[in-house]
PDB file of N, CA and C in Angstrom:
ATOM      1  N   UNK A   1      27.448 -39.299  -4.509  1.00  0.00           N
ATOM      2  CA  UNK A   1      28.030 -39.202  -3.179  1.00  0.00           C
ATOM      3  C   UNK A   1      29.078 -40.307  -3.032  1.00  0.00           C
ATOM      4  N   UNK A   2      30.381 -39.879  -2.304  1.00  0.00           N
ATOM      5  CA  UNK A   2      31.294 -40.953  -2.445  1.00  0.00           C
ATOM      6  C   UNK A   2      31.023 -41.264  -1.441  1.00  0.00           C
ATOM      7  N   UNK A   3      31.672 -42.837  -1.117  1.00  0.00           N
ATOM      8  CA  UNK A   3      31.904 -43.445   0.407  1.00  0.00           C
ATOM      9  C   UNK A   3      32.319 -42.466   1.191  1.00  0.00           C
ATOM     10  N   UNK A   4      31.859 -43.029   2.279  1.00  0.00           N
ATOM     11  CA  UNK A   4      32.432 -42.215   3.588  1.00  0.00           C
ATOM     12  C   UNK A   4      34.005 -42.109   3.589  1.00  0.00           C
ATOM     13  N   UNK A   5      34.574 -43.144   3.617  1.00  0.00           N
ATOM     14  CA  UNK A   5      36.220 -43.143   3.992  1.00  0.00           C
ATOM     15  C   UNK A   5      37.073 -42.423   2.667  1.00  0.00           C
ATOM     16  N   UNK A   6      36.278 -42.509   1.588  1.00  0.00           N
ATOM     17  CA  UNK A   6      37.005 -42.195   0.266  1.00  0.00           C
ATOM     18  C   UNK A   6      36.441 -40.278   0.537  1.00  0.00           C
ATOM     19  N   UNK A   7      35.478 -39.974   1.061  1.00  0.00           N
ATOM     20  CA  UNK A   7      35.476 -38.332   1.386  1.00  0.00           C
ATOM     21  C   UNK A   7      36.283 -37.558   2.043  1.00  0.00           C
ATOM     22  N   UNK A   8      36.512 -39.307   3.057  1.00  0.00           N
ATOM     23  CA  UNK A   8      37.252 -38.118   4.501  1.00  0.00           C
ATOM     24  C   UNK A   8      38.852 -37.893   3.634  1.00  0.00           C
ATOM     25  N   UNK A   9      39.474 -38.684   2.942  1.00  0.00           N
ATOM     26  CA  UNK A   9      40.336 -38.939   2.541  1.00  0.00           C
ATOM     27  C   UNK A   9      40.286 -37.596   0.936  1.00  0.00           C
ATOM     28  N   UNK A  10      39.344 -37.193   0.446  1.00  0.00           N
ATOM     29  CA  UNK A  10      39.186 -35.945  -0.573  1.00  0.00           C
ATOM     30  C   UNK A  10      39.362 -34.599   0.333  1.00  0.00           C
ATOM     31  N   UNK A  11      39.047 -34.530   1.231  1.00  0.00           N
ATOM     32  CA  UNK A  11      38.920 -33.841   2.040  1.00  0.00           C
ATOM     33  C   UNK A  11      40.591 -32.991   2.337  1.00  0.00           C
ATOM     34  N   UNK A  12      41.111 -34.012   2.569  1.00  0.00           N
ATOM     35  CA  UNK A  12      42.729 -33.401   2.894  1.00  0.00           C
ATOM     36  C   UNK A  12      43.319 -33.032   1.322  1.00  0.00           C
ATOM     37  N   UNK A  13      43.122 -33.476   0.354  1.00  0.00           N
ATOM     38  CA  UNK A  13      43.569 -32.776  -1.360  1.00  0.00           C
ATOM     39  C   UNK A  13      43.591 -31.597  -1.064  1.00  0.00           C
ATOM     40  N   UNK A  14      43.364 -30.470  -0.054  1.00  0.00           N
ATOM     41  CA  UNK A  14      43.649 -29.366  -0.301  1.00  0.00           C
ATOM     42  C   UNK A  14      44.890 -28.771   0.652  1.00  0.00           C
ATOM     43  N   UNK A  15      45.351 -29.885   1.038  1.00  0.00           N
ATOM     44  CA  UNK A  15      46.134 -29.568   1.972  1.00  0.00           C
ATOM     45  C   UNK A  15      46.366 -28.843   3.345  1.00  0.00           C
ATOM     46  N   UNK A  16      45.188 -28.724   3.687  1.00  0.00           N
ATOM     47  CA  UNK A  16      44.931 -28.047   5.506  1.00  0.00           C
ATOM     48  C   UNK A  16      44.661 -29.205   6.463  1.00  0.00           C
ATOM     49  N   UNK A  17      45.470 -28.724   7.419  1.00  0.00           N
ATOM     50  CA  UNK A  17      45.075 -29.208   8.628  1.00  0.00           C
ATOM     51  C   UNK A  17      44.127 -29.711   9.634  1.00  0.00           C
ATOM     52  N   UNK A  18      43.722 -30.879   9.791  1.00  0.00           N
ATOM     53  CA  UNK A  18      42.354 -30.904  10.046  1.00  0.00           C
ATOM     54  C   UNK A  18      42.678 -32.119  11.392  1.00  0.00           C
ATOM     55  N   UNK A  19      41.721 -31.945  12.183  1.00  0.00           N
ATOM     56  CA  UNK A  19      41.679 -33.323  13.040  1.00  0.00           C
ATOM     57  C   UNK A  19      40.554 -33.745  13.016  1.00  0.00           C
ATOM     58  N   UNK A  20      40.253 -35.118  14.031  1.00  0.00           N
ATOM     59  CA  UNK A  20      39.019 -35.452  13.631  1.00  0.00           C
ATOM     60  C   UNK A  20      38.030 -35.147  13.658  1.00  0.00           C
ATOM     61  N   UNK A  21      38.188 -34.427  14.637  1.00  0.00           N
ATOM     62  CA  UNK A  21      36.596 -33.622  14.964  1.00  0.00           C
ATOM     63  C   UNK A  21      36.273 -32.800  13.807  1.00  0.00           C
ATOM     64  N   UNK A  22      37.457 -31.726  13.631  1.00  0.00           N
ATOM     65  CA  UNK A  22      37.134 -31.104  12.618  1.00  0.00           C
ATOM     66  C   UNK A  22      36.777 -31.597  10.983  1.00  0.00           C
ATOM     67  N   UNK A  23      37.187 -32.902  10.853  1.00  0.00           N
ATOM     68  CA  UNK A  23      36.943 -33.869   9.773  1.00  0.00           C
ATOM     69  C   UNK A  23      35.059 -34.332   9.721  1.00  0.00           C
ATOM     70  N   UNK A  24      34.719 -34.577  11.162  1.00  0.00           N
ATOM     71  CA  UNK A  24      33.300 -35.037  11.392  1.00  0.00           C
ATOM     72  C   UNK A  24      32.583 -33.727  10.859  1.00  0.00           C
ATOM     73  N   UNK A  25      32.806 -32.546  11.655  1.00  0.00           N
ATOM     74  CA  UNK A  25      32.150 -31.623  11.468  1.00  0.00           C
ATOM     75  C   UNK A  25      32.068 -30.935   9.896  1.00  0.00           C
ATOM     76  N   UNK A  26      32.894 -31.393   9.505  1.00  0.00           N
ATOM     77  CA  UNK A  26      33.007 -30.830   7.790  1.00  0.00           C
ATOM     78  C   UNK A  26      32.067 -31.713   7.229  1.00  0.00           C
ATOM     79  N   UNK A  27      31.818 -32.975   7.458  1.00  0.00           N
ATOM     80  CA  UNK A  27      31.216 -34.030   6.628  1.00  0.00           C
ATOM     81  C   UNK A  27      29.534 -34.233   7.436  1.00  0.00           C
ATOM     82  N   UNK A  28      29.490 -34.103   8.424  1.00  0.00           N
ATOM     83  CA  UNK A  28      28.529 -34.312   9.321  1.00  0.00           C
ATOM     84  C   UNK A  28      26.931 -33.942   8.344  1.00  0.00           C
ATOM     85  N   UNK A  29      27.037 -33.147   7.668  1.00  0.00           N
ATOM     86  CA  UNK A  29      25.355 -33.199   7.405  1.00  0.00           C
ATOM     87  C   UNK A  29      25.027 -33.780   6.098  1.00  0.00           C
ATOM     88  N   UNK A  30      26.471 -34.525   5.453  1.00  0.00           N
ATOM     89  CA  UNK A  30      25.676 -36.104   4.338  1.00  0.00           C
ATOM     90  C   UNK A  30      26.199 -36.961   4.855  1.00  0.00           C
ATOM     91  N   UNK A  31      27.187 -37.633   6.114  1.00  0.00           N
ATOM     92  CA  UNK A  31      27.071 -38.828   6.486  1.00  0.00           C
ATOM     93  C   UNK A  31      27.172 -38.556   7.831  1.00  0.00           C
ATOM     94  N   UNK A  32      27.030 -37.979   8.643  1.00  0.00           N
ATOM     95  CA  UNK A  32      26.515 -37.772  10.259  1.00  0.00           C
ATOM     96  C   UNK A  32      25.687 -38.984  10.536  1.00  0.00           C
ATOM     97  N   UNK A  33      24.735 -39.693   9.610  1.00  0.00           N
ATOM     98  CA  UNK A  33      24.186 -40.641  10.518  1.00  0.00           C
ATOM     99  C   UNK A  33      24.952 -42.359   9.748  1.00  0.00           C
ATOM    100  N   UNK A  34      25.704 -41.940   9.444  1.00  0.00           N
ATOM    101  CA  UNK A  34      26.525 -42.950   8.910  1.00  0.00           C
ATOM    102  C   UNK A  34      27.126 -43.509  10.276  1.00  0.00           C
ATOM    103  N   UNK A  35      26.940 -45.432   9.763  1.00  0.00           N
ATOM    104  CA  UNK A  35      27.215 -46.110  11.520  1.00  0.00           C
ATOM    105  C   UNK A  35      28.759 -45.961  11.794  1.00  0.00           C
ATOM    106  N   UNK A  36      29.621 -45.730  10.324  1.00  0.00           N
ATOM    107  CA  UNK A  36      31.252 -45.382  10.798  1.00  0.00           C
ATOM    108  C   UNK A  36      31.432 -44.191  11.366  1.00  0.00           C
ATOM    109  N   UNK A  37      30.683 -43.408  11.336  1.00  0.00           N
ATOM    110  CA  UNK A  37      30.885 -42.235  11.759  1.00  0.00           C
ATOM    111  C   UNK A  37      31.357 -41.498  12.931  1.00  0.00           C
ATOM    112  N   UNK A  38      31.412 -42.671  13.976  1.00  0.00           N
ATOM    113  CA  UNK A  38      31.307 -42.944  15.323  1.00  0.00           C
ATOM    114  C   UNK A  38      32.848 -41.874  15.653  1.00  0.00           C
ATOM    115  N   UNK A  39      32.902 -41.402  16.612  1.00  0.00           N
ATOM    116  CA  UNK A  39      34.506 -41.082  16.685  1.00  0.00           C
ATOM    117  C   UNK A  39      35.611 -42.263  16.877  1.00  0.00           C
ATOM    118  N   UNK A  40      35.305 -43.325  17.647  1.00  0.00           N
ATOM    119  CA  UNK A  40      36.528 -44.210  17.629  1.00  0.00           C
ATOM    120  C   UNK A  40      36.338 -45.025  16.153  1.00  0.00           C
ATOM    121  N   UNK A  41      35.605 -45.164  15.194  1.00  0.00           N
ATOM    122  CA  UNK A  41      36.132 -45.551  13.522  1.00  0.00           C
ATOM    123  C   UNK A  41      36.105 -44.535  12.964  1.00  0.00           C
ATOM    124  N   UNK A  42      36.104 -43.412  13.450  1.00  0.00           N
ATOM    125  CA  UNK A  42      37.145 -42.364  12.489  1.00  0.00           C
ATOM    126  C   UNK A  42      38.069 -42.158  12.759  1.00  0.00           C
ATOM    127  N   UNK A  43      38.738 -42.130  13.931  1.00  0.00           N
ATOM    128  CA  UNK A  43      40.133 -42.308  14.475  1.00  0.00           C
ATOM    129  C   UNK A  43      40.876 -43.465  13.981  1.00  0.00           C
ATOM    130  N   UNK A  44      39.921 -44.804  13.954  1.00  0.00           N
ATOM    131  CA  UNK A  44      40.456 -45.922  13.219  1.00  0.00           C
ATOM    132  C   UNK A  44      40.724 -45.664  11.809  1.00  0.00           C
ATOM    133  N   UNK A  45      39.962 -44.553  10.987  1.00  0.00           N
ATOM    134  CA  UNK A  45      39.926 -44.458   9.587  1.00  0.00           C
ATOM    135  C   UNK A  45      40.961 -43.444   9.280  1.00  0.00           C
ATOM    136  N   UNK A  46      41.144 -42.561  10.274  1.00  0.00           N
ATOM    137  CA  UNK A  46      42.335 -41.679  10.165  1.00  0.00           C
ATOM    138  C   UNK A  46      43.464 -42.113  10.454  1.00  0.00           C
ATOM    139  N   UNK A  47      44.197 -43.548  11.461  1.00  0.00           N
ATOM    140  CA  UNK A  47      44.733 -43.968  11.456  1.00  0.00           C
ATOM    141  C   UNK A  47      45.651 -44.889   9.990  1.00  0.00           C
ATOM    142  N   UNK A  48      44.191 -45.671   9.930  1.00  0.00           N
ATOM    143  CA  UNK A  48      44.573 -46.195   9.008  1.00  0.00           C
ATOM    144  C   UNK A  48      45.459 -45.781   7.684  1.00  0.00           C
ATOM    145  N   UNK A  49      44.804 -44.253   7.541  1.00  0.00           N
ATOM    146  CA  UNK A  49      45.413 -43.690   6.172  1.00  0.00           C
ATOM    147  C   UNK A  49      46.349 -42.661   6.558  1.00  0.00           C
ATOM    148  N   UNK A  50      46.805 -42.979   7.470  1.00  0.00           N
ATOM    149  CA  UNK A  50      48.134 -42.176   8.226  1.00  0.00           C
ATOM    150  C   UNK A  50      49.243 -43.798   7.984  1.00  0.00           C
ATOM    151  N   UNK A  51      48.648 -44.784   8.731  1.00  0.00           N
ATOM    152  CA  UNK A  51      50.297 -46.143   8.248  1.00  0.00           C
ATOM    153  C   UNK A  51      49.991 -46.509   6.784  1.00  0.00           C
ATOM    154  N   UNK A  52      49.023 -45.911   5.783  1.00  0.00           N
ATOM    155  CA  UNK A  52      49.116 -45.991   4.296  1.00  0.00           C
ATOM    156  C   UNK A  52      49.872 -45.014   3.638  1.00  0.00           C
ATOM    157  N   UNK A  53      50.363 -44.382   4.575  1.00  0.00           N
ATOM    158  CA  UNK A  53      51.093 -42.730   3.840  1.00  0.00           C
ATOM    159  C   UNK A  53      50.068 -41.993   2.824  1.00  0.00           C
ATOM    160  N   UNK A  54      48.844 -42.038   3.230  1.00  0.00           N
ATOM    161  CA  UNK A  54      47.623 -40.811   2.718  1.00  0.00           C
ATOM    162  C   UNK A  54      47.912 -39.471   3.168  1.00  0.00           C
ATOM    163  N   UNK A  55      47.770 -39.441   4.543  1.00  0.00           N
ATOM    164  CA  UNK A  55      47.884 -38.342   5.517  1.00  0.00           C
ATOM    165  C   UNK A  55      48.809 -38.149   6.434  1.00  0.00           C
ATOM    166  N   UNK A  56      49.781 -37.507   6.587  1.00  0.00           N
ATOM    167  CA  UNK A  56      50.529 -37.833   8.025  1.00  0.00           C
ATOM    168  C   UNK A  56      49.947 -36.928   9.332  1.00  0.00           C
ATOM    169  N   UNK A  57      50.779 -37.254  10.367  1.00  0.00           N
ATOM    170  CA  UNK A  57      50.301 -36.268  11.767  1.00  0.00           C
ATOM    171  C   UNK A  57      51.121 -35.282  11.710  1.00  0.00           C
ATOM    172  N   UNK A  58      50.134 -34.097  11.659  1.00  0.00           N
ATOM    173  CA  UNK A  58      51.302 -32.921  11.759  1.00  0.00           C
ATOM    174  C   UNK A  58      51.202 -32.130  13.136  1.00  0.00           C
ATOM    175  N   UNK A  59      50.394 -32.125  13.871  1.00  0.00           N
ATOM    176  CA  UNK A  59      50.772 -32.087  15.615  1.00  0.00           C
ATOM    177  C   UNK A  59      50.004 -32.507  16.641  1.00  0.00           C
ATOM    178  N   UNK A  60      49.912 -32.380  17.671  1.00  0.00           N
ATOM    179  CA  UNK A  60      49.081 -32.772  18.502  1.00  0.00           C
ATOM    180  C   UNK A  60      48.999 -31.463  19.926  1.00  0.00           C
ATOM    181  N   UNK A  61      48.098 -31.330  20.136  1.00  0.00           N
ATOM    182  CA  UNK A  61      47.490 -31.022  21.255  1.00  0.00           C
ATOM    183  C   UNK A  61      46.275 -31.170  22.781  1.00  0.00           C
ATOM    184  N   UNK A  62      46.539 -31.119  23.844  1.00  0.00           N
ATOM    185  CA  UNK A  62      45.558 -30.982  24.413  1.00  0.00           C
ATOM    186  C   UNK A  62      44.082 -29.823  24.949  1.00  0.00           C
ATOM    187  N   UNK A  63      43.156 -30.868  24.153  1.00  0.00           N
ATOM    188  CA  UNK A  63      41.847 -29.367  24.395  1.00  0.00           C
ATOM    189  C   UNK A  63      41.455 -29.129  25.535  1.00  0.00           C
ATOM    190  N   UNK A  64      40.729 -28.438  26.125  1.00  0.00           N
ATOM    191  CA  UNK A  64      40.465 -27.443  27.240  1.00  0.00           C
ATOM    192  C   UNK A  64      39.643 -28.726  28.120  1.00  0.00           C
ATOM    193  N   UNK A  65      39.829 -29.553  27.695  1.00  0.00           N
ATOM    194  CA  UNK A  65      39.070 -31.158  28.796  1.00  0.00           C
ATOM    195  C   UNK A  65      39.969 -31.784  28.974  1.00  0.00           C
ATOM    196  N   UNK A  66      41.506 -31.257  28.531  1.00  0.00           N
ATOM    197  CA  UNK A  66      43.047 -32.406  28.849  1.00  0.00           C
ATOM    198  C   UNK A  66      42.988 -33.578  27.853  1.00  0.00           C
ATOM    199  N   UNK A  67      41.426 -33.736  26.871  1.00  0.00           N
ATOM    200  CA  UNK A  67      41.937 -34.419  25.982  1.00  0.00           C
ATOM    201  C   UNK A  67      42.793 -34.449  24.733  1.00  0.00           C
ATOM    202  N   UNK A  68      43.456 -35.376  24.091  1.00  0.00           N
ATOM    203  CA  UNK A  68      44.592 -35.440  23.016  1.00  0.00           C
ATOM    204  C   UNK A  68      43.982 -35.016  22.203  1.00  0.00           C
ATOM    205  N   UNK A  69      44.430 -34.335  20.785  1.00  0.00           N
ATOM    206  CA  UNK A  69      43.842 -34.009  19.992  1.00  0.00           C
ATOM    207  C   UNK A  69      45.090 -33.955  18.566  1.00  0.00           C
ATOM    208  N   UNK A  70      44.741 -35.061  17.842  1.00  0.00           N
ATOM    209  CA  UNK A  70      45.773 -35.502  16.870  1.00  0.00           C
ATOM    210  C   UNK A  70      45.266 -34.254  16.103  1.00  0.00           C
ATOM    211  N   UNK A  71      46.145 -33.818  15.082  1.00  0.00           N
ATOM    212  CA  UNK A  71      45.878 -33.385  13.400  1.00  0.00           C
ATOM    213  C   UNK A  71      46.774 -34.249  12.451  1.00  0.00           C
ATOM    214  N   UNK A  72      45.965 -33.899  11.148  1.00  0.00           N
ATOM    215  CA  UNK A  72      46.370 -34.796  10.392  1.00  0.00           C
ATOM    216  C   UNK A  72      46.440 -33.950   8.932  1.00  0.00           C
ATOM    217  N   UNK A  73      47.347 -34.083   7.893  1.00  0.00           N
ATOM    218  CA  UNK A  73      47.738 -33.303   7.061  1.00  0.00           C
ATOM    219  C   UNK A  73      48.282 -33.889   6.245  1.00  0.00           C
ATOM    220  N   UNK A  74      48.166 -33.412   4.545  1.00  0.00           N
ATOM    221  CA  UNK A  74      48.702 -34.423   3.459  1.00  0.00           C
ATOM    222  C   UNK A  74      49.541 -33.263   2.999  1.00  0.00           C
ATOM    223  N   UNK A  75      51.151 -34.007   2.688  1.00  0.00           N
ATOM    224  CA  UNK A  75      51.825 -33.158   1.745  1.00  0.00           C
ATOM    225  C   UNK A  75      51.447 -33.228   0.393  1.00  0.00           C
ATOM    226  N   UNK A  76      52.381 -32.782  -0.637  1.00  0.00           N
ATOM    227  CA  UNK A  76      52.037 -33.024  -1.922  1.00  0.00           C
ATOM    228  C   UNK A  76      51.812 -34.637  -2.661  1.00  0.00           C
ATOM    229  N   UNK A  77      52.895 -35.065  -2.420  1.00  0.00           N
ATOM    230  CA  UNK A  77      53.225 -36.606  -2.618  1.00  0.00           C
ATOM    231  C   UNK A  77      51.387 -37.651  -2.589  1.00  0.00           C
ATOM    232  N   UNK A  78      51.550 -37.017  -1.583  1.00  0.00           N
ATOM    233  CA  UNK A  78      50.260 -37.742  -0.487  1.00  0.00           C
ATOM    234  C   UNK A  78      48.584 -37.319  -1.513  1.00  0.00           C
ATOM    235  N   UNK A  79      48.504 -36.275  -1.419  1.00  0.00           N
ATOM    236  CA  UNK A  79      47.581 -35.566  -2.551  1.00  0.00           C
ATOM    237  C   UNK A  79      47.354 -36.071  -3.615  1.00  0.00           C
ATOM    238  N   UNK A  80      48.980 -36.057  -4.214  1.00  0.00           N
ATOM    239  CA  UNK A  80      48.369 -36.549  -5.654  1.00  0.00           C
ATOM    240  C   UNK A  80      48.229 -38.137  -5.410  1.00  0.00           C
ATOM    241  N   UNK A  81      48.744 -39.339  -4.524  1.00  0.00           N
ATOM    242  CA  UNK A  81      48.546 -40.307  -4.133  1.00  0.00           C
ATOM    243  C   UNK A  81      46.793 -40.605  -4.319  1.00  0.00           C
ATOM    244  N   UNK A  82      46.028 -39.751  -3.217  1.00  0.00           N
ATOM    245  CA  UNK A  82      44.741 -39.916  -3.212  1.00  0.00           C
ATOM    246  C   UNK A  82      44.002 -39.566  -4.056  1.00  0.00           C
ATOM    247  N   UNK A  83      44.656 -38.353  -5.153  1.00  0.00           N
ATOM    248  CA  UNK A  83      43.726 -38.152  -6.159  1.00  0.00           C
ATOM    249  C   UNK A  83      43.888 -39.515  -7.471  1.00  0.00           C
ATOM    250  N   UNK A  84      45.184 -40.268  -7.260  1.00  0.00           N
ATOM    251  CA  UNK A  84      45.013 -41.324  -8.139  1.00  0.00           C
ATOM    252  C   UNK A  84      44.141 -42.254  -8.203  1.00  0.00           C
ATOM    253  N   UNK A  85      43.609 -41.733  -6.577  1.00  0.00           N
ATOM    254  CA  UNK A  85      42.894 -43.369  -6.264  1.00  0.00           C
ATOM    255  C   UNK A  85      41.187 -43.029  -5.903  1.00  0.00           C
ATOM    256  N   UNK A  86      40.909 -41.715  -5.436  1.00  0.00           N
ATOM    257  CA  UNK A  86      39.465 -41.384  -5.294  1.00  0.00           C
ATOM    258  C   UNK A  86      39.474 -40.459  -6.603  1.00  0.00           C
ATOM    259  N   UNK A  87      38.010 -40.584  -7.069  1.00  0.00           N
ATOM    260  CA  UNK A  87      37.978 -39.718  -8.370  1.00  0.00           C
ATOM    261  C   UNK A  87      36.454 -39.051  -8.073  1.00  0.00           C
TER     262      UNK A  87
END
């Protein structure tokens, strides 16, 4: 099992669109009780590898509660970037 941050980050190698929620919910039943797991340090963790050029933002919307709702998406560049570095 890899780290948490090195999954969320395998996760986009296929190149779809994902936000965070949808990032939690993909990973949620082997690290759901993981203490990063929290939504504001995954936002911090998705941040982070958005000003590393891992992932960029590819749009944003508001959900049916008026809250923001980033996505986040790796081009090619970015892909093979993370596959150099998670194995």
């Amino acid at each position: 099992m890899r780290p948490l941050f090195q999954e969320v980050l395998h996760l986009f190698t296929d190149g779809k669109e994902r936000s965070r929620q949808m990032v939690q919910d993909e990973l949620r039943a082997d690290y759901g009780n993981f203490r990063f797991f929290k939504d504001k340090k995954m936002d911090e963790a998705l941040h982070t590898a958005m000003s590393n050029g891992l992932i960029g933002e590819s749009r944003y919307e508001l959900d049916e509660n008026g809250n923001l709702v980033m996505y986040y998406q790796s081009d090619q560049d970015m892909i093979d970037l993370i596959n150099s570095w998670v194995k």
